[in-house]
Protein backbone atom coordinates (compact mmCIF):
# COMPACT_ATOMS: atom_id res chain seq x y z
CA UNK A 1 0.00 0.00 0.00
CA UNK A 2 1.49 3.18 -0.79
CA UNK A 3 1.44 6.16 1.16
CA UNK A 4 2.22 9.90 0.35
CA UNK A 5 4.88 10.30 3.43
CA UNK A 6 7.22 7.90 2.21
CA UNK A 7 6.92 8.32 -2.00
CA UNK A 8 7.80 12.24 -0.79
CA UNK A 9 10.90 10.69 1.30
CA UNK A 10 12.10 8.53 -1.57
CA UNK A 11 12.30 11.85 -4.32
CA UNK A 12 13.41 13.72 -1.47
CA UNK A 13 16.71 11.11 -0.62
CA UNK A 14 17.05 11.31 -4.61
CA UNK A 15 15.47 7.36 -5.03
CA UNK A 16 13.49 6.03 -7.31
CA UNK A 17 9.44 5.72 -6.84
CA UNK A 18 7.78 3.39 -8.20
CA UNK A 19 5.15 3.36 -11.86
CA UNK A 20 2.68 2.28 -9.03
CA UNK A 21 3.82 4.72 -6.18
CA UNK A 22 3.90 7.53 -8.44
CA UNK A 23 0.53 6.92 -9.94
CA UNK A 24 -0.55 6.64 -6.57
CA UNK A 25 0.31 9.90 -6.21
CA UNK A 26 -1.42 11.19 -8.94
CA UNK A 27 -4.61 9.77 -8.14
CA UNK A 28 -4.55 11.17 -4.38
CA UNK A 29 -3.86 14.67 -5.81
CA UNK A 30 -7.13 14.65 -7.45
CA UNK A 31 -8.99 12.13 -4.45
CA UNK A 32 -7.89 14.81 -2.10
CA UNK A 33 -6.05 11.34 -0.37
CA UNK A 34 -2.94 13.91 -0.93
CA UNK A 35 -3.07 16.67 1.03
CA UNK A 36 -1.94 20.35 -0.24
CA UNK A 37 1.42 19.86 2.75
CA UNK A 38 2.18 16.64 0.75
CA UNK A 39 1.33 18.13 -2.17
CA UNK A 40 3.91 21.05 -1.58
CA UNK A 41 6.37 18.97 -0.28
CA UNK A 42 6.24 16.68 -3.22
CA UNK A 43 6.81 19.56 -5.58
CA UNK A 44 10.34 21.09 -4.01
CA UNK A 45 11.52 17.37 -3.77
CA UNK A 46 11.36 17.27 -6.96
CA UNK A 47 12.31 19.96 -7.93
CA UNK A 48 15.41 19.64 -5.95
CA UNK A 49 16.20 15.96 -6.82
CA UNK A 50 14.60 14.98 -10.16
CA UNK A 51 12.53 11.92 -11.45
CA UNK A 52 14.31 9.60 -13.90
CA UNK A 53 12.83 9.51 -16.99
CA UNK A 54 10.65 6.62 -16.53
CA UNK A 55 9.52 8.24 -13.33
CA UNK A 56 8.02 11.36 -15.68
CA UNK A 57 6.47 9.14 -17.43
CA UNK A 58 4.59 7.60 -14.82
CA UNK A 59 3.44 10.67 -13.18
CA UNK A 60 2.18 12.04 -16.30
CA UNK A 61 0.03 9.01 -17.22
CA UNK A 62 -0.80 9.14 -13.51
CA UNK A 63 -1.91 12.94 -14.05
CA UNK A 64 -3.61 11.91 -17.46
CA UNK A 65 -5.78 8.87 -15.89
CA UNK A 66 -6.99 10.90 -12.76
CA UNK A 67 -9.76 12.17 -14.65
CA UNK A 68 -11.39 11.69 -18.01
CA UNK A 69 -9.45 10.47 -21.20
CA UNK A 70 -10.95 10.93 -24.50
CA UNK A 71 -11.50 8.38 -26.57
CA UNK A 72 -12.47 8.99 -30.80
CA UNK A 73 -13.81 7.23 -33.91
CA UNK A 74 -13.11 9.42 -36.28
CA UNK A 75 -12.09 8.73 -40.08
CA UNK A 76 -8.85 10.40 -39.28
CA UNK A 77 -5.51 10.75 -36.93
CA UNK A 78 -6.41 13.18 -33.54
CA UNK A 79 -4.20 15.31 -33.53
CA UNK A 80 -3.17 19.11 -31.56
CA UNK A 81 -0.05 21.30 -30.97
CA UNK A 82 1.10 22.65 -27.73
CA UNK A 83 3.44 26.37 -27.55
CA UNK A 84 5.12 27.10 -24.13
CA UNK A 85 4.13 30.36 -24.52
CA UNK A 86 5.55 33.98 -25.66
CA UNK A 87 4.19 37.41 -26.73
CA UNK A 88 2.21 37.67 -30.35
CA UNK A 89 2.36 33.94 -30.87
CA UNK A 90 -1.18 33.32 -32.35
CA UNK A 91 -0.06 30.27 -34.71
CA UNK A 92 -3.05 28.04 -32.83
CA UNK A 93 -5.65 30.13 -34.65
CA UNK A 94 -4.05 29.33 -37.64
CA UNK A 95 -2.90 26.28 -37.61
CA UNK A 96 -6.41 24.54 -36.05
CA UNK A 97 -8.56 25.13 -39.23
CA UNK A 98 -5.17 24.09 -41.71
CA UNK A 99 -4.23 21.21 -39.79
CA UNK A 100 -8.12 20.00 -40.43
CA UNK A 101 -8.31 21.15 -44.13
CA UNK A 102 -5.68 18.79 -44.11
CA UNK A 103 -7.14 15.62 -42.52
CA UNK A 104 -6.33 16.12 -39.38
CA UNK A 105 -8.80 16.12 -35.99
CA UNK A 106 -7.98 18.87 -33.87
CA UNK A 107 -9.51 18.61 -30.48
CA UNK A 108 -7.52 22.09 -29.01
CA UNK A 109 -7.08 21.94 -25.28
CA UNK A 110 -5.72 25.49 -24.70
CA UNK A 111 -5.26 28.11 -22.13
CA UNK A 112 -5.15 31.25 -20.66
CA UNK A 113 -2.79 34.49 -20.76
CA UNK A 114 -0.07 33.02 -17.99
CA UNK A 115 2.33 35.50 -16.53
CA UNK A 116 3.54 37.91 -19.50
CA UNK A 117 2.65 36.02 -21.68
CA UNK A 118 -1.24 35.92 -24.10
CA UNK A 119 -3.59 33.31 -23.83
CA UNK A 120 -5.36 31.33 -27.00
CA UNK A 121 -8.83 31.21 -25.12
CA UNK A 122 -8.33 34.95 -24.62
CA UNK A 123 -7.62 35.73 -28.24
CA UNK A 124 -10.39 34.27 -29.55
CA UNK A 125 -12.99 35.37 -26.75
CA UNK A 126 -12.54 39.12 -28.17
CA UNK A 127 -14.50 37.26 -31.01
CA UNK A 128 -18.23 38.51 -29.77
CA UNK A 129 -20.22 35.11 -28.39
CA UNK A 130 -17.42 32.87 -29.05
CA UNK A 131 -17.63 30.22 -26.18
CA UNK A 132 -14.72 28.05 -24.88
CA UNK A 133 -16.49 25.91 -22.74
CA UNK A 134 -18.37 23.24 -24.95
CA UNK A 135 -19.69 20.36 -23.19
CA UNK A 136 -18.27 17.08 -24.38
CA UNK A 137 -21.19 16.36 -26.55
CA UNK A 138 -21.31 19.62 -28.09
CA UNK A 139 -17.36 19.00 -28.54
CA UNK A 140 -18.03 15.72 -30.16
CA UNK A 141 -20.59 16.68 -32.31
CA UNK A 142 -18.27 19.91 -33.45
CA UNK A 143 -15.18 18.05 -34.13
CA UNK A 144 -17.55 15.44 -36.57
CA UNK A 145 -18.70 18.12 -38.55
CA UNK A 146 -16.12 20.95 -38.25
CA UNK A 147 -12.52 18.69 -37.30
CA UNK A 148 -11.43 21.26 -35.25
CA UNK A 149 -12.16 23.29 -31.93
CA UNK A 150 -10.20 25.18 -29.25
CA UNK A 151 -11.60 25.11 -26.11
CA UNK A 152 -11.14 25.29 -22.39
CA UNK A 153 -9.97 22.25 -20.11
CA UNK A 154 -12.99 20.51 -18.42
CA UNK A 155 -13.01 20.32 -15.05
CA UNK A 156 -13.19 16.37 -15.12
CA UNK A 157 -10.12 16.44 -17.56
CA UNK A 158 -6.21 16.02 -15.31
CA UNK A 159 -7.53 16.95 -12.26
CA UNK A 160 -4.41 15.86 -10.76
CA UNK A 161 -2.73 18.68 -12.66
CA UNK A 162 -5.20 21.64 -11.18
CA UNK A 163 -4.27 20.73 -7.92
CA UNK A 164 -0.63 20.49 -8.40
CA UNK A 165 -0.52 23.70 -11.01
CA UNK A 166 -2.08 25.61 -8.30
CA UNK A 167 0.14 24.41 -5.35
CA UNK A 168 3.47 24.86 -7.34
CA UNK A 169 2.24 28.33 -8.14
CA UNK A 170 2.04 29.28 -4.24
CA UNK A 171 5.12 27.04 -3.57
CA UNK A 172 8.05 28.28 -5.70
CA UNK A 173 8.33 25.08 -7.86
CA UNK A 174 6.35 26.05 -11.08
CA UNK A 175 10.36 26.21 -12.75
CA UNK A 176 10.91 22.25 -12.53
CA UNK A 177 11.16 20.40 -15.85
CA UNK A 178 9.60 17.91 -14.15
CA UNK A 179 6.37 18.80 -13.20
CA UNK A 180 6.04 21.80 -16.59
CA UNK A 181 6.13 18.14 -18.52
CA UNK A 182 4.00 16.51 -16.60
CA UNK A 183 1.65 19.62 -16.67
CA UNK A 184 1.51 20.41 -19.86
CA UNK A 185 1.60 16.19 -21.16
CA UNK A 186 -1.24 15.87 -18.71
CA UNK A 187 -3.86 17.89 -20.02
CA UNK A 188 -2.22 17.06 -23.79
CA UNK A 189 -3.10 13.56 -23.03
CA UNK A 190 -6.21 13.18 -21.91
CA UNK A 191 -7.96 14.87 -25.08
CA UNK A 192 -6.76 11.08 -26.92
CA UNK A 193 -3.90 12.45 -29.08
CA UNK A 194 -2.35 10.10 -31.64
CA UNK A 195 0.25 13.27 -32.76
CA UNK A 196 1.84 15.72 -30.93
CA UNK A 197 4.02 18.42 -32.31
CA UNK A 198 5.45 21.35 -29.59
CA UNK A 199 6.80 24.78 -30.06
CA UNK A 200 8.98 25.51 -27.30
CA UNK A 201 9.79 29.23 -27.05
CA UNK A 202 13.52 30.39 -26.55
CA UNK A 203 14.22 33.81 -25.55
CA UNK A 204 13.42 37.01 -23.73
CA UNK A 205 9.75 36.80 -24.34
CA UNK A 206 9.24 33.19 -23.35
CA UNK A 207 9.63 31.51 -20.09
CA UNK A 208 12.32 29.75 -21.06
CA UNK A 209 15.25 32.48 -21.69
CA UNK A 210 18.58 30.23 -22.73
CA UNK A 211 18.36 27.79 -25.81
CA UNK A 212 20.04 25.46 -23.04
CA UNK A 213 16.91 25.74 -21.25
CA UNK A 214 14.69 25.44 -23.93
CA UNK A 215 16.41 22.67 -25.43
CA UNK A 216 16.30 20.28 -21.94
CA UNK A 217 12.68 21.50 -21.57
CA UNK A 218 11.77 20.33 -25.54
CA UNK A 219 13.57 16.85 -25.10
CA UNK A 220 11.94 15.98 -21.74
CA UNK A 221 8.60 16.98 -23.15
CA UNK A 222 9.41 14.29 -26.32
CA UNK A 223 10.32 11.75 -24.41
CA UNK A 224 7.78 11.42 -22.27
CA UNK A 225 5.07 12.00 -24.78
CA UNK A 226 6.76 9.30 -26.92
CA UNK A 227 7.05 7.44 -23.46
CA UNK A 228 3.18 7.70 -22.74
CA UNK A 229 2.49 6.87 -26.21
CA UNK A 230 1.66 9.64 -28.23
CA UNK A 231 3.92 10.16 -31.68
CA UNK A 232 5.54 13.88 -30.95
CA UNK A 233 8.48 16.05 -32.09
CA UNK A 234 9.21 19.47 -31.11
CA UNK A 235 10.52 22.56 -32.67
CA UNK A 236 12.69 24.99 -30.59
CA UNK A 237 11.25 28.64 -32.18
CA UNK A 238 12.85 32.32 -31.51
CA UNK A 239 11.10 34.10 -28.75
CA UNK A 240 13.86 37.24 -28.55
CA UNK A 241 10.77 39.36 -30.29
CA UNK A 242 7.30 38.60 -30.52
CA UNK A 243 6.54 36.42 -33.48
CA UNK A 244 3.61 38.73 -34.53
CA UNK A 245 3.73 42.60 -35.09
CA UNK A 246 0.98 42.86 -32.51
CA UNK A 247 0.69 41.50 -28.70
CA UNK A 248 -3.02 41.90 -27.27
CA UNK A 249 -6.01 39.97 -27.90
CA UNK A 250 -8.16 41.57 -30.64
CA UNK A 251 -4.87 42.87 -32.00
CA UNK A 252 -3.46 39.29 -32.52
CA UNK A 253 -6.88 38.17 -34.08
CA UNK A 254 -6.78 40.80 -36.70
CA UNK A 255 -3.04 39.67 -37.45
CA UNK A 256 -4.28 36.20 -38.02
CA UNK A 257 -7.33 37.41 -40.18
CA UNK A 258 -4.91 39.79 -42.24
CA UNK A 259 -2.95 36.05 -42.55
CA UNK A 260 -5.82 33.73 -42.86
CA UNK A 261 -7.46 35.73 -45.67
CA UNK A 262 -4.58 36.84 -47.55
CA UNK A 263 -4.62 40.67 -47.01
CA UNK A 264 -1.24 41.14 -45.18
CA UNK A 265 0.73 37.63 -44.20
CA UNK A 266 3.19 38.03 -41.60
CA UNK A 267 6.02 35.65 -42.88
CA UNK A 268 7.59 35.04 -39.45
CA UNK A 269 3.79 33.93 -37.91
CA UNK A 270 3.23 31.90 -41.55
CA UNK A 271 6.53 30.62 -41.42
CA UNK A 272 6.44 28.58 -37.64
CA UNK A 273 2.77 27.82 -38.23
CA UNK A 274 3.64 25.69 -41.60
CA UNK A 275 6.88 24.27 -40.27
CA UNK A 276 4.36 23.09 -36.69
CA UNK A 277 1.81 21.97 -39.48
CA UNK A 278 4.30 19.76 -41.33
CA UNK A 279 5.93 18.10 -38.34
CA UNK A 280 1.95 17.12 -37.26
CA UNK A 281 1.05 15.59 -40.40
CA UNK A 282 4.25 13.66 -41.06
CA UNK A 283 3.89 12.31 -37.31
CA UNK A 284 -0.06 11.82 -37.75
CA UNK A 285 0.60 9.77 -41.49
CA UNK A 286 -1.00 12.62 -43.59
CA UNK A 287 2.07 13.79 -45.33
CA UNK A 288 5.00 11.45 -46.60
CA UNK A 289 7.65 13.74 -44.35
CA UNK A 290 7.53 17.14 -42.54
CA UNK A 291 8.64 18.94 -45.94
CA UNK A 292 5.67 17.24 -47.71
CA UNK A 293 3.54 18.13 -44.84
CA UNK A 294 4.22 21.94 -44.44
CA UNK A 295 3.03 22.14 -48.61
CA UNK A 296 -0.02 20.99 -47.64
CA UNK A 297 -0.38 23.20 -44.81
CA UNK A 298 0.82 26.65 -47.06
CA UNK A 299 -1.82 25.08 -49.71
CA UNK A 300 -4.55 25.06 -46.89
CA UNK A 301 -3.70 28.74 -45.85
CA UNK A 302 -2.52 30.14 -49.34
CA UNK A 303 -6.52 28.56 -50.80
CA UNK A 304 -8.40 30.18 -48.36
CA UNK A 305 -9.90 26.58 -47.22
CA UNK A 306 -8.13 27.36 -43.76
CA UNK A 307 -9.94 30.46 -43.48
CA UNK A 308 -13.32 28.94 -44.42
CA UNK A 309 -12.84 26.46 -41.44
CA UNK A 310 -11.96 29.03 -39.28
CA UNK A 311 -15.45 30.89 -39.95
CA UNK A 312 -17.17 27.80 -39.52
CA UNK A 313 -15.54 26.99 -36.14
CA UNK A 314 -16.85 31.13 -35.08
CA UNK A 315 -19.98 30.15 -35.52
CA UNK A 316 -19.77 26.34 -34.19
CA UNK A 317 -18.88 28.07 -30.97
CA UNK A 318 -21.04 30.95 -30.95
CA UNK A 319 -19.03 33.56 -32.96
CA UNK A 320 -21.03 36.06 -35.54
CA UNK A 321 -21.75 33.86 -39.16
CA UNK A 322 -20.09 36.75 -40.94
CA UNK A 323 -16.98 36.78 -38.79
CA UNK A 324 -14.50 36.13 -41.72
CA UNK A 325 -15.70 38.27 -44.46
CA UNK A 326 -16.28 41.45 -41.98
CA UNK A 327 -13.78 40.75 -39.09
CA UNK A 328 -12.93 44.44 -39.08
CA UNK A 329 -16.31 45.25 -38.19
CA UNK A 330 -16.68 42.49 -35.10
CA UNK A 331 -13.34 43.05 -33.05
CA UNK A 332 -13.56 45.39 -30.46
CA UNK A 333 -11.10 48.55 -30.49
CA UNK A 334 -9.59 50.68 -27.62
CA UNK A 335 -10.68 54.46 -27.24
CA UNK A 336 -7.04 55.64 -27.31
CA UNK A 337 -4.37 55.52 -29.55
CA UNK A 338 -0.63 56.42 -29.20
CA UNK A 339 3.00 56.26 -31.18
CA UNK A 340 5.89 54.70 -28.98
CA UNK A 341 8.37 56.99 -30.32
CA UNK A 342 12.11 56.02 -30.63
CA UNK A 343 14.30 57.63 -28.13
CA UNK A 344 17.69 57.23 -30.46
CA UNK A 345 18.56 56.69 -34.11
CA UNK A 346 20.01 53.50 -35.14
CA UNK A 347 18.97 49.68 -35.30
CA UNK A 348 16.68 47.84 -33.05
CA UNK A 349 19.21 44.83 -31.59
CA UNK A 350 17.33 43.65 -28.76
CA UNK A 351 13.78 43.87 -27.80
CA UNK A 352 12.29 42.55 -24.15
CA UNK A 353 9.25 40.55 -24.67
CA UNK A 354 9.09 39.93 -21.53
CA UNK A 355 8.59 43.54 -20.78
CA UNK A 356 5.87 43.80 -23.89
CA UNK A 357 3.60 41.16 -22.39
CA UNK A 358 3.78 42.26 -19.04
CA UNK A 359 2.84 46.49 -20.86
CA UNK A 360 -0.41 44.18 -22.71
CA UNK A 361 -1.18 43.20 -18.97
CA UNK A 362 -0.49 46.50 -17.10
CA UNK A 363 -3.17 47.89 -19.58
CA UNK A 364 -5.93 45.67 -18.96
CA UNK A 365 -5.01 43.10 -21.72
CA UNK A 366 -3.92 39.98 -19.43
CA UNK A 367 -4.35 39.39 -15.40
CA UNK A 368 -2.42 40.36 -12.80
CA UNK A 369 -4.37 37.78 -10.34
CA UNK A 370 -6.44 35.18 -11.19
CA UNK A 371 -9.81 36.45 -11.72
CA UNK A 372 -9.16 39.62 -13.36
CA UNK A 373 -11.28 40.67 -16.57
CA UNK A 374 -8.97 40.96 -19.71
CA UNK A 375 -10.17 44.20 -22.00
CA UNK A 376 -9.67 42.39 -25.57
CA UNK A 377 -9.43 45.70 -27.30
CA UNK A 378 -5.73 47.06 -25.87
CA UNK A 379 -2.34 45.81 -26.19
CA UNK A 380 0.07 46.85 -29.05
CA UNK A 381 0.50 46.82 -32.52
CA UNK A 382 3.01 47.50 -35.56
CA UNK A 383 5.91 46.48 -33.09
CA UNK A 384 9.19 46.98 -34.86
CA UNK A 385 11.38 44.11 -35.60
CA UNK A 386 15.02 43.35 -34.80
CA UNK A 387 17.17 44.58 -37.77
CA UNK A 388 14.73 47.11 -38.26
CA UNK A 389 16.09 50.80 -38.89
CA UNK A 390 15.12 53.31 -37.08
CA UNK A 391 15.47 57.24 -36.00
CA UNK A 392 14.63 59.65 -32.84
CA UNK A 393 10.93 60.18 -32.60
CA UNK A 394 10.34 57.18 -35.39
CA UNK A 395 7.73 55.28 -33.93
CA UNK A 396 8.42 51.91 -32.51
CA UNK A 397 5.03 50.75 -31.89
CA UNK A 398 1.72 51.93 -31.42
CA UNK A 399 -0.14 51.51 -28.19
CA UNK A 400 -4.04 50.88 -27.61
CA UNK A 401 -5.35 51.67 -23.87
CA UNK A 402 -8.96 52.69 -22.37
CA UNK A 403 -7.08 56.36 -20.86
CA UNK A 404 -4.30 58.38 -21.62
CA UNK A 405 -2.39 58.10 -18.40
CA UNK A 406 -2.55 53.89 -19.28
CA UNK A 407 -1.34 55.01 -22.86
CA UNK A 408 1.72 57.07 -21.42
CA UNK A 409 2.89 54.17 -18.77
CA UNK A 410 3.04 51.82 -21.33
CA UNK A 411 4.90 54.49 -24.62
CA UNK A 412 7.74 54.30 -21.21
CA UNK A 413 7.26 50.66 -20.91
CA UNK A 414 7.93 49.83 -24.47
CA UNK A 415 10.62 52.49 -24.86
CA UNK A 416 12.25 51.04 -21.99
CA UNK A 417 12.40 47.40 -23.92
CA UNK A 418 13.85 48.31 -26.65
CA UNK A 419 17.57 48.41 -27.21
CA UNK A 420 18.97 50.60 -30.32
CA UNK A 421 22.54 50.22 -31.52
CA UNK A 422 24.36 52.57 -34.19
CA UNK A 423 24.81 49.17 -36.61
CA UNK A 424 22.94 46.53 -38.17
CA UNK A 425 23.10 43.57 -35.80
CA UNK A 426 22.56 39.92 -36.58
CA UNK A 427 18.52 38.69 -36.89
CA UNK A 428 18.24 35.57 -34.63
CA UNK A 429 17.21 32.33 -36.59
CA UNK A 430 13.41 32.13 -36.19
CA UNK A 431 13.21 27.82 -36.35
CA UNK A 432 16.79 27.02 -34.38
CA UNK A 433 16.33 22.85 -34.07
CA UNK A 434 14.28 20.25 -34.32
CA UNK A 435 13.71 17.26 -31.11
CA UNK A 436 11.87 14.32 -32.03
């Protein structure tokens, strides 16, 4: 019989638990047979010591099992994509509808804005009506007759991992490799994934800063995956600027319209959504290799058939029926408008995304506690690039806020995150390796 006291002793003396003990484990995190001391406890010994890699594994099938796992009979591979997280990346809403125009079932567990960085279920909520919480029937019935949907976690889906997500928050452990794989695997898991393909974020806008960091982070993420059954590669992606030229919700959303219908395509945002898209569909069987596979997916986007499964997902989940030929019309838009002027001439060489998700927040655009209400309509747009030339009073970006003095902190806040040099520097590689 295993009990919580001595599985926390055995991490904490750097030994092995058991498949059994640590499933165990799992299962009284969501029973409540753990309590939130163990809970903690459990969390900094790992942390501290480590599982082996059969010992992720176990905890995140552990994590998957303690609540519902999804089970399909569809003519076609399941299939979904997971980011880390960084500022402007909105490939999900693009790569969701391409992914099915290809074949592909796309069941989309996503989240919220985390931290500094924007959340998929936010983006898409500054679409009026558009609902994230379907019920599994009315999930079902929409991935049948539309392949794809991105929703909100049930609350009968990794229980496990609500508990521990919300104790690692309080308990300075949320950085251990560890427990992000098990989190993230988890929730992956338990929609019934037969492919898996993750975009790991490396730089200052994501989470994880060094590509050292990132690349431990994207190989324990594989493995388990692969470990727990579930065909997955990842791609390690440039997060040292935001990937689009906007960060805020109805901002991103008419960046991935512009893209979707063909009226202004940001290459960097095209360009990691089709390489994600080909890696899926070479893993899922729908494309002869990951070059064949990211074809299909420009063909999907390039046709417009991507775009025409987007609208009908909008409506499937309660969005306007007209959402894709008058998007400008639907998106909310903030009162007040301002240029981020540069302070120097020169090139941009280093921008702090970091410190651009955390100005989208500051104005109302994430949460700064749990519970907050995110405005969809401020944030930032026309961000300029590394490599890009600038002079004084050239603007940088342009700012969207509800008042003027919310306007002015954040012109400082951006100002402050950008870094100008007198010469052209180096543009970081936006796709930098492939795990899988």
């Amino acid at each position: 019989m295993s009990d919580a006291r001595s599985i926390i002793a055995r991490v904490r003396d750097g030994g092995k638990p058991s498949v059994e003990e640590l499933r165990w484990f799992a299962m009284g995190l969501a029973s409540g047979a753990v309590t939130d001391a163990q809970a903690g406890a459990f969390a900094m010994a790992v942390l501290l010591k480590g599982l082996s890699e059969e010992g992720r594994v176990a905890l995140t099938r552990g994590m998957r099992d303690s609540g519902k796992v999804l089970e399909w009979d569809l003519p076609g591979p399941v299939v979904d994509k997971h980011s880390t997280g960084g500022i402007g990346d909105c490939t999900s809403l693009l790569l969701a509808p391409a992914l099915a125009v290809c074949g592909a079932y796309v069941p989309m567990i996503s989240g919220r804005g985390l931290g500094h960085t924007g959340g998929t279920l936010d983006k898409l909520e500054a679409i009026p009506g558009f609902r994230t919480g379907l019920t599994e029937a009315a999930l079902r019935k929409q991935m049948a007759e539309v392949k794809c949907a991105i929703v909100a976690a049930s609350s009968d889906l990794a229980p496990a991992d609500r508990r521990l997500y919300a104790i690692r928050d309080v308990s300075a452990t949320v950085e251990s490799i560890d427990l992000i794989t098990a989190s993230i695997l988890s929730k992956k898991l338990a929609a019934g994934l037969e492919a898996l393909v993750l975009d790991v974020k490396c730089g200052s806008g994501a989470f994880m800063k060094t590509a050292e960091q990132a690349e431990a982070l994207a190989r324990s993420l594989v493995k388990t995956a692969q470990g727990a059954g579930c065909m997955t590669s990842a791609l390690i992606t440039d997060m040292s600027q935001p990937l689009a030229t906007a960060a805020g919700n109805a901002l991103e959303v008419i960046e991935v319209m512009e893209t979707l219908t063909g009226t202004s395509v940001n290459a960097a945002l095209w360009d990691v959504t089709v390489a994600l898209g080909g890696e899926v569909l070479a893993l899922a069987g729908l494309a002869s290799d990951a070059s064949d596979g990211e074809g299909r997916i420009a063909q999907a986007l390039e046709s417009g058939a991507a775009a025409e499964c987007f609208g009908r997902m909008v409506v499937a989940q309660g969005g306007p029926a007209d959402f894709v030929e008058r998007w400008p019309d639907r998106l909310p838009s903030a009162p007040v408008m301002m240029e981020v002027p540069s302070l120097h001439d020169g090139f941009v060489a280093r921008i702090d995304g970091e410190a651009l998700g955390l100005a989208v927040v500051h104005l109302g655009g994430g949460r700064l506690r749990e519970g907050d209400r995110v405005n969809p309509s401020v944030g930032l747009s026309d961000l300029a690039g590394i490599g890009e030339e600038t002079g004084e009073g050239v603007p940088l970006a342009m700012v969207h806020a509800v008042t003027e003095d919310a306007g002015r902190a954040a012109v400082a806040a951006v100002q402050a995150a950008y870094g100008i040099v007198p010469d052209l520097p180096d543009e970081p590689a936006l796709i930098q390796k492939r795990i899988g």
